[in-house]
Protein backbone atom coordinates (compact mmCIF):
# COMPACT_ATOMS: atom_id res chain seq x y z
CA UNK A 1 0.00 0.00 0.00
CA UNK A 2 1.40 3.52 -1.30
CA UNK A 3 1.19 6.32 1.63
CA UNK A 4 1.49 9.96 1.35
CA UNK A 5 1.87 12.49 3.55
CA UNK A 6 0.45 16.41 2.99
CA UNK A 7 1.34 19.10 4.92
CA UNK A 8 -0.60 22.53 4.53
CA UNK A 9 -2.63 24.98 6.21
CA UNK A 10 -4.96 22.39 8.25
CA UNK A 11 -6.74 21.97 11.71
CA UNK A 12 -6.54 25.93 12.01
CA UNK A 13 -10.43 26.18 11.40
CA UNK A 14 -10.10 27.82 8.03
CA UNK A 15 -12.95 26.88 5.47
CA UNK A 16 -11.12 27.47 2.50
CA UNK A 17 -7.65 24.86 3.44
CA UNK A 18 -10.13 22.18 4.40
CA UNK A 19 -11.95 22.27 1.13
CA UNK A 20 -8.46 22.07 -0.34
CA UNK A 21 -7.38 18.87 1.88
CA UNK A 22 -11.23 17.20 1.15
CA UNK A 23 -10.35 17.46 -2.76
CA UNK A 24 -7.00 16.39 -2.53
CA UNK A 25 -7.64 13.25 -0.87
CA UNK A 26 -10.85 12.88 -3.19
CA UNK A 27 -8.75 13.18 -6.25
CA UNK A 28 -5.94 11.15 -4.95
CA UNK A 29 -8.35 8.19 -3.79
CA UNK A 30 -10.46 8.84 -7.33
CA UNK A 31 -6.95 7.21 -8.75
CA UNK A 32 -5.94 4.77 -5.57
CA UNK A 33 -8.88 3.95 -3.38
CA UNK A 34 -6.37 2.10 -0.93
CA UNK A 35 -4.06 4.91 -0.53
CA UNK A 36 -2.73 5.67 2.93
CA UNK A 37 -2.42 9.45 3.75
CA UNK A 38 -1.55 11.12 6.79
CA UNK A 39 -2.10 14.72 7.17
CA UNK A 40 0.05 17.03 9.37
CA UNK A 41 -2.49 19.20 11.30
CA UNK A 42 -2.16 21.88 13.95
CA UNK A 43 -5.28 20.07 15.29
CA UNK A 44 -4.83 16.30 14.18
CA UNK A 45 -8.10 15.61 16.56
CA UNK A 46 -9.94 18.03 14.35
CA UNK A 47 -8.97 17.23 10.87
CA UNK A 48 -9.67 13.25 11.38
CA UNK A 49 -13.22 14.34 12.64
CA UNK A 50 -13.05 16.80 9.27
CA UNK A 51 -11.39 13.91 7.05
CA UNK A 52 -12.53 10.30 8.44
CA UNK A 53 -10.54 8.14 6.07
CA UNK A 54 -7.47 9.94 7.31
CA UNK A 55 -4.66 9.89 9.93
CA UNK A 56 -3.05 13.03 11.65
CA UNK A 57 -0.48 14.04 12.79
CA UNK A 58 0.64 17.24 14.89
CA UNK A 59 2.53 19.93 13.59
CA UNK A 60 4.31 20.38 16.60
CA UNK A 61 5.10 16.80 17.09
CA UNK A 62 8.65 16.85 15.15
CA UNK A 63 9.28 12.89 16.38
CA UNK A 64 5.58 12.09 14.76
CA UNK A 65 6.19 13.48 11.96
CA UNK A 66 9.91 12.10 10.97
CA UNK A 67 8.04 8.54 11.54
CA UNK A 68 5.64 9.72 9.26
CA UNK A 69 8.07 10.81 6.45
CA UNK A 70 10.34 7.33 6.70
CA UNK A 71 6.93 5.19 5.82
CA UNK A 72 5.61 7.45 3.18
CA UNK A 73 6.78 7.25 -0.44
CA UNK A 74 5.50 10.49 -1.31
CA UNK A 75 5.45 14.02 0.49
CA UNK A 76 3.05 16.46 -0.45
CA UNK A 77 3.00 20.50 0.40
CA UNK A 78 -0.27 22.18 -0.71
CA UNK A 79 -2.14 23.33 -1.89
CA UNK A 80 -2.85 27.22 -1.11
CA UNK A 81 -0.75 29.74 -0.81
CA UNK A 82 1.88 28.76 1.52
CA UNK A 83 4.56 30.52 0.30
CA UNK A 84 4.20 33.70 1.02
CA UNK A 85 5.70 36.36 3.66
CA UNK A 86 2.71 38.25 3.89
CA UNK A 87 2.52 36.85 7.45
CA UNK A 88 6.18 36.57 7.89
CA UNK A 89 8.75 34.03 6.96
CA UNK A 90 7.92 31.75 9.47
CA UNK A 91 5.38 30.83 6.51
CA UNK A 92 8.47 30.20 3.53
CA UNK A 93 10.86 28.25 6.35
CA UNK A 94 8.35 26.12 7.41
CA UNK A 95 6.83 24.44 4.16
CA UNK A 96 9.65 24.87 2.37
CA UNK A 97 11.69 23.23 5.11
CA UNK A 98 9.94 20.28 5.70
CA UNK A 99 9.83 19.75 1.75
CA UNK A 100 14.29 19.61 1.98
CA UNK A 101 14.16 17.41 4.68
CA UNK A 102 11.76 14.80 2.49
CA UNK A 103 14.26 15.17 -0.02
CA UNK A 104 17.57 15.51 1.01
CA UNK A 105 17.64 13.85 4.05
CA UNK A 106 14.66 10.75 3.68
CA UNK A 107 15.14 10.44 -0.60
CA UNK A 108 11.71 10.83 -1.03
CA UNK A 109 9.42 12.41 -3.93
CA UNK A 110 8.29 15.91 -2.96
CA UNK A 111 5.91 17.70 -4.73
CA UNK A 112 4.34 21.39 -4.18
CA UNK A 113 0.54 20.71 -4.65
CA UNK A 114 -1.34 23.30 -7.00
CA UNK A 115 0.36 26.26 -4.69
CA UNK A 116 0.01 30.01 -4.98
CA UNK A 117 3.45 31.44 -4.95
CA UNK A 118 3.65 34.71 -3.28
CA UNK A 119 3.63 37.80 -2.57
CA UNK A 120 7.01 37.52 -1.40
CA UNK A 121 8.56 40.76 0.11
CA UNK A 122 11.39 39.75 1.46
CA UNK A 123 14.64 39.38 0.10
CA UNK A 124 15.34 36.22 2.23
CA UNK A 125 11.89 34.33 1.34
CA UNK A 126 12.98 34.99 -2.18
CA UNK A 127 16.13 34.31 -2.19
CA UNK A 128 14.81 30.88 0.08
CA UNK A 129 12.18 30.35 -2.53
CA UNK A 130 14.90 30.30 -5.46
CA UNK A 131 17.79 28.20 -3.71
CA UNK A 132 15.03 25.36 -2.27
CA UNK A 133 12.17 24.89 -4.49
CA UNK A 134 14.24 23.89 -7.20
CA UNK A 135 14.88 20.73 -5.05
CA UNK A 136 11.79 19.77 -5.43
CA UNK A 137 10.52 16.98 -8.17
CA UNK A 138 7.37 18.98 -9.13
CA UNK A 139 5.89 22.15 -9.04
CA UNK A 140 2.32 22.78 -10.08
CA UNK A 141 0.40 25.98 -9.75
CA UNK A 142 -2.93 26.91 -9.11
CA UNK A 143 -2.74 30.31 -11.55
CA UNK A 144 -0.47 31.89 -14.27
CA UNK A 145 0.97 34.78 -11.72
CA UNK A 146 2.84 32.18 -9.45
CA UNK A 147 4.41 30.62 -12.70
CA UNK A 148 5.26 34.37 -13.43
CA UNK A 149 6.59 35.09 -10.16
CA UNK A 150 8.73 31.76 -10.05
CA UNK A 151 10.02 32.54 -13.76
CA UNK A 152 11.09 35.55 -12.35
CA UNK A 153 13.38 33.87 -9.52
CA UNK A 154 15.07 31.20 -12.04
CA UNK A 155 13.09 28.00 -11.24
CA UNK A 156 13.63 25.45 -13.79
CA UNK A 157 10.71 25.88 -15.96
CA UNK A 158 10.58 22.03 -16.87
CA UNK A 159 9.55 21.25 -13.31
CA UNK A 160 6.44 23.71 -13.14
CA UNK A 161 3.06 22.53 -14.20
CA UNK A 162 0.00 25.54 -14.16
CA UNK A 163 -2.98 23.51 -13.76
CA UNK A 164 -5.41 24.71 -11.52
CA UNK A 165 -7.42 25.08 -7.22
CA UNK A 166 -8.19 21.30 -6.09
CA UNK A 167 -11.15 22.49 -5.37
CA UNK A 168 -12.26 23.51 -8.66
CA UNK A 169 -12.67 19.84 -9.05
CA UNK A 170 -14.40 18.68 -5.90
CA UNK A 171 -17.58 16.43 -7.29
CA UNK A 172 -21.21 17.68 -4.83
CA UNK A 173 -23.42 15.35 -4.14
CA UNK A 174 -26.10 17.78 -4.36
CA UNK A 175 -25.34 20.17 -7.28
CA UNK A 176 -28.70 22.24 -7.54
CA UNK A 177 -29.16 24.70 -10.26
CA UNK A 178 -30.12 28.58 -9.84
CA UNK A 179 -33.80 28.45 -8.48
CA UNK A 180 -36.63 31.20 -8.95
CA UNK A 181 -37.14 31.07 -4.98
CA UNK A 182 -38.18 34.26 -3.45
CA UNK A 183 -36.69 36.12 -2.15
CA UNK A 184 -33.37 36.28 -3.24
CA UNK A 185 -30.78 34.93 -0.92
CA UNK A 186 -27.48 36.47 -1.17
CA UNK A 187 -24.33 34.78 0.83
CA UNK A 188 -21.58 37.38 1.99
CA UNK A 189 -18.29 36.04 3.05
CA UNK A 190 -16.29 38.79 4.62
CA UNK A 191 -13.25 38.31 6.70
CA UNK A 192 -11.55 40.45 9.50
CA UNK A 193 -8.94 42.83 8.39
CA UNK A 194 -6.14 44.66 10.04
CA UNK A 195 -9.02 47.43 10.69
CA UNK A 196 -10.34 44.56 12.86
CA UNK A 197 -13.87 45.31 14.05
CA UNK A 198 -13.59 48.98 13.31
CA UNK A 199 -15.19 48.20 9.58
CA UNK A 200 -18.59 46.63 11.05
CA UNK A 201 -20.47 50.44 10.83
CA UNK A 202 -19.66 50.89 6.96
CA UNK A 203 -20.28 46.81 6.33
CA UNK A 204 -23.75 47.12 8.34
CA UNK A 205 -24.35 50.49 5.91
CA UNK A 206 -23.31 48.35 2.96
CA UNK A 207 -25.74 45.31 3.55
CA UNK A 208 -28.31 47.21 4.46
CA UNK A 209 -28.29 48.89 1.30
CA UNK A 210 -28.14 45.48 -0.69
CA UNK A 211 -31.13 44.19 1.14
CA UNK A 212 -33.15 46.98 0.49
CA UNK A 213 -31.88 47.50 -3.03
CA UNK A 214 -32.67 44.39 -4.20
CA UNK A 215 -35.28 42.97 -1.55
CA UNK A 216 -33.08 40.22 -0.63
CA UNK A 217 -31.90 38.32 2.20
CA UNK A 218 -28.38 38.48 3.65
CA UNK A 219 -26.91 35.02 4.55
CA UNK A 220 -23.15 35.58 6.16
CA UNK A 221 -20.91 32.28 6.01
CA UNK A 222 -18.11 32.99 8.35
CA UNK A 223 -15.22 30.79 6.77
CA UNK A 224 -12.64 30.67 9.68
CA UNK A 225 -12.77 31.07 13.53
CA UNK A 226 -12.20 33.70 15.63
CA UNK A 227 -11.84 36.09 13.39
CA UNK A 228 -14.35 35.74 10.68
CA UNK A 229 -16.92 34.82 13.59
CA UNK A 230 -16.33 38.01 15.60
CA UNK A 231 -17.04 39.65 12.37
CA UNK A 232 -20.08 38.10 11.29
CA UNK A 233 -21.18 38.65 15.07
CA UNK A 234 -20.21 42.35 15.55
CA UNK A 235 -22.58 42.74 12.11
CA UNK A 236 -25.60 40.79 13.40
CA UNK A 237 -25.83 42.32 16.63
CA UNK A 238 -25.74 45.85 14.98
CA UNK A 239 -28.32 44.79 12.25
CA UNK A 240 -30.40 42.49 13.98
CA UNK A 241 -32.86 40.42 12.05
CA UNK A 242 -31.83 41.88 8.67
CA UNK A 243 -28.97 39.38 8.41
CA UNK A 244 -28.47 35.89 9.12
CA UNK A 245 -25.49 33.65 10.09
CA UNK A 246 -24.68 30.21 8.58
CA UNK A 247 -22.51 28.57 10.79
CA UNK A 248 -20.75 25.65 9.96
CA UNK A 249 -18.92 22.27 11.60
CA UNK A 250 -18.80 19.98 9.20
CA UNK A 251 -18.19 20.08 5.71
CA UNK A 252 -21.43 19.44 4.52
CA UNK A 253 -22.14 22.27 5.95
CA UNK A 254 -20.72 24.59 3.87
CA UNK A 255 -22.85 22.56 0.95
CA UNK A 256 -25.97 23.22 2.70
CA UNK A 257 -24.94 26.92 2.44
CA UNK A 258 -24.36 26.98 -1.05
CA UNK A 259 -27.52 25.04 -1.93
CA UNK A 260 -29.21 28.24 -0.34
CA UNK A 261 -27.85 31.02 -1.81
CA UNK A 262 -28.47 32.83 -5.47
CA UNK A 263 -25.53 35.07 -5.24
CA UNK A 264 -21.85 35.02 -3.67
CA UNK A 265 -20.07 37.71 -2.29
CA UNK A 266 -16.53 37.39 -1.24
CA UNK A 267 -13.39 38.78 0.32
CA UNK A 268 -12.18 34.94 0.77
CA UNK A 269 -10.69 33.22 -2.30
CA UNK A 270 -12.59 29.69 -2.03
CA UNK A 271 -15.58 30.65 -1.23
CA UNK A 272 -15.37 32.23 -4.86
CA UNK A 273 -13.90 28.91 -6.07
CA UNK A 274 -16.93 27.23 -4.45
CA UNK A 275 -19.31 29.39 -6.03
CA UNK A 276 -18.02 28.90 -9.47
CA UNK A 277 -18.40 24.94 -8.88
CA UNK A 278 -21.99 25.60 -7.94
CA UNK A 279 -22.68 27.80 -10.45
CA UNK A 280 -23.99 30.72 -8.25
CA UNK A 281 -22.91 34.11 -9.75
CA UNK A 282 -20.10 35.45 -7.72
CA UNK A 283 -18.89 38.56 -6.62
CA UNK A 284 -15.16 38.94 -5.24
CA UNK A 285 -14.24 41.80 -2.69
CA UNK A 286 -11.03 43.84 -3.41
CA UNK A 287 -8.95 42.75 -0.48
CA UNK A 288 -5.96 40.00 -1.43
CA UNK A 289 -4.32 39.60 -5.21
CA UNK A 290 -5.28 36.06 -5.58
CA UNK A 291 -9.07 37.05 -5.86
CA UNK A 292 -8.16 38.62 -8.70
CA UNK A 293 -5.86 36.21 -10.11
CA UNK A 294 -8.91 33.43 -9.50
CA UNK A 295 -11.32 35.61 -11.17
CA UNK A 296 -9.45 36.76 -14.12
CA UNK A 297 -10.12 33.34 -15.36
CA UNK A 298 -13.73 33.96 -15.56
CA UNK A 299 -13.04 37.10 -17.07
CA UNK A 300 -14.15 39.46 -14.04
CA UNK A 301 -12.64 41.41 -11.30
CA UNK A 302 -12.86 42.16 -7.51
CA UNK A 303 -14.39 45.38 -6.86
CA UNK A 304 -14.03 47.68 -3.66
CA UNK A 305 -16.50 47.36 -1.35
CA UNK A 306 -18.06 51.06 -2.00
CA UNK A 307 -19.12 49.38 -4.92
CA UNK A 308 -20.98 46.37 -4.16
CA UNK A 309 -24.16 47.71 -4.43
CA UNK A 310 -24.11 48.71 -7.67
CA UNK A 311 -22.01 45.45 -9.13
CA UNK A 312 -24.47 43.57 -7.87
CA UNK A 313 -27.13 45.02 -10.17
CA UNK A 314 -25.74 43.11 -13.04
CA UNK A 315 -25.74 39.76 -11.22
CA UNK A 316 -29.03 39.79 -10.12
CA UNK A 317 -31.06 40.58 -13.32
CA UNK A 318 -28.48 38.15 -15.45
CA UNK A 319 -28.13 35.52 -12.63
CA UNK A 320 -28.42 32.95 -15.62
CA UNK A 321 -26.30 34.26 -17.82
CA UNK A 322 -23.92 35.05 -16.05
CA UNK A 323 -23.60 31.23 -14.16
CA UNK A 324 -23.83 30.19 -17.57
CA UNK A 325 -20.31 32.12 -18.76
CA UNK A 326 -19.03 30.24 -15.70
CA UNK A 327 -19.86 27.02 -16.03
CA UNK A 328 -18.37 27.07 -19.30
CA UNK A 329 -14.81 27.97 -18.06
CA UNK A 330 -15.25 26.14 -15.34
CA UNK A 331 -15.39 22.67 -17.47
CA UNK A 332 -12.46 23.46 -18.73
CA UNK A 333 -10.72 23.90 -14.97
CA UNK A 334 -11.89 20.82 -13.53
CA UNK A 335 -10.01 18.55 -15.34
CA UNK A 336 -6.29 20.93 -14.30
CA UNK A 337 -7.83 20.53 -11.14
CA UNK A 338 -7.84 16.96 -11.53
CA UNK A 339 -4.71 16.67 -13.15
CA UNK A 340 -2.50 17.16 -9.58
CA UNK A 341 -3.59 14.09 -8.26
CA UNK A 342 -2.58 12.06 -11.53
CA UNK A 343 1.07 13.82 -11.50
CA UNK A 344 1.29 13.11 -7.91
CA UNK A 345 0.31 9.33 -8.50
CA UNK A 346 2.63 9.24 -11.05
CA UNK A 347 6.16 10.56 -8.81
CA UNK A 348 4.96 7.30 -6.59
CA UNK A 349 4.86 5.25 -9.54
CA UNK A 350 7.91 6.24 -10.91
């Protein structure tokens, strides 16, 4: 029996790395239903109860996870965007480090999962970046800008593969069309920025102004805890029954969530991805580049939020339309996003 081990962004409560982990094991197990993963988690309690068919390990449990690397015959870092410095370099040392010990010290296949390089800042995390991913024995990308960006530091271009977000080819289970339900349900994803709750007056302004504009109902979908939550809180409080919250604990949760809604609004990148795979007409928030790198490939862009009101106008009277442009680019991503898992099988193979 093959076994792999991942290590990502996981057991932190974030929405948008768990959907990542879900298709990555779904696309990996679409190829070898017997394949043993393990999954370095801040919270391995958490992510088993997340992933069933799945062991954990902790990330602080350096003796667990050496064990781990000597039975595996493939190590996987992704997806999302780990390297970055955006939150330090703490960020760059760790993923990349754990990738050069796979390789140089244990011999085995490393590969960066469908990653978003970047930004990188620093002159260190680049200059980390260009002398240690090169180790690796394959790169692929979830966009165009981190091939650009690693072009830029020298990578060997014959290791990099652009394919596409894991999670652009997650299969649902319950894949509803748009429905003619009234009234129109509109989910808002919004996350906590360095403003912190100081931006809950001018969202409550905003939302108010979309319900009334278009007679709709709010649903917010806080993607990660604390942070998102206080948010979402802070906002209902202030506007009382006008919005709603969708909290979630499970994965399916999130599914029941997008089975509801008739419109996406974002400031996190997968909820966006999400969206698209649903075909609900989406909206991204001007807050992080790789909202606009997602979106480019639908042939939109994020907007500030002064202007959600009114760039909403066009989604709701073309809601078919416009999940129709979608779903046509989106057929063409879903087999990229597939294609990770059969590279990856193939570095065990080989």
């Amino acid at each position: 029996m093959s076994k792999v081990l991942i290590s990502g962004y996981y057991g932190y409560d974030n929405l948008g790395d768990e959907l990542i982990l879900k298709a990555i094991i779904e696309h990996l197990r679409a190829i070898d239903p017997a394949l043993d993963i393990t999954v370095i988690s801040r919270n391995p309690w958490r992510t088993v109860n997340l992933h069933p068919s799945i062991e954990a390990v902790s990330r602080k449990d350096v003796f667990g996870i050496i064990r781990a690397l000597k039975q595996c015959r493939l190590f996987i870092s992704g997806g999302g965007g780990l390297l970055q410095d955006t939150t330090g370099q703490g960020s760059v040392l760790y993923y990349l480090g754990w990738g050069i010990i796979a390789k140089k010290i244990f011999g085995k296949k490393v590969m960066l999962y469908a990653q978003g390089i970047g930004p990188l800042h620093n002159n260190l995390s680049r200059s980390l970046v260009r002398a240690w991913i090169g180790k690796m024995d394959l790169i692929t990308l979830r966009e165009e800008r981190s091939w650009q960006i690693l072009r830029d530091l020298q990578v060997p271009e014959t290791m990099i593969k652009v394919t596409a977000d894991p999670v652009l080819g997650i299969t649902l289970k319950n894949n509803q069309s748009l429905s003619e339900k009234q009234p129109l349900c509109i989910g808002v994803v919004l996350r906590q920025d360095r403003d912190k709750l100081r931006s809950v007056p001018r969202w409550c302004e905003i939302l108010t102004n979309v319900k009334n504009t278009y007679n709709a109902r709010i649903l917010l979908l806080p993607f990660q805890d604390p942070h998102d939550v206080n948010l979402s809180q802070a906002i209902k409080e202030t506007m009382k029954d006008k919005v709603d919250i969708k909290y979630w604990d499970s994965l399916g949760d999130i599914f029941t969530f997008y089975e509801s809604v008739d419109i996406l609004v974002s400031m996190r990148l997968h909820a966006l991805v999400l969206a698209a795979v649903y075909g609900k007409p989406m909206l991204g928030i001007n807050y992080d580049p790789k909202l606009d790198n997602f979106l480019r490939l639908f042939g939109q862009q994020a907007v500030a939020r002064e202007k959600v009101v009114k760039a909403l106008e066009n989604l709701v009277y073309n809601q078919k339309i416009i999940a129709a442009q979608q779903n046509a680019v989106l057929l063409k991503l879903q087999e990229r996003a597939r294609e990770n898992a059969r590279l990856a099988m193939e570095l065990i193979k080989n």
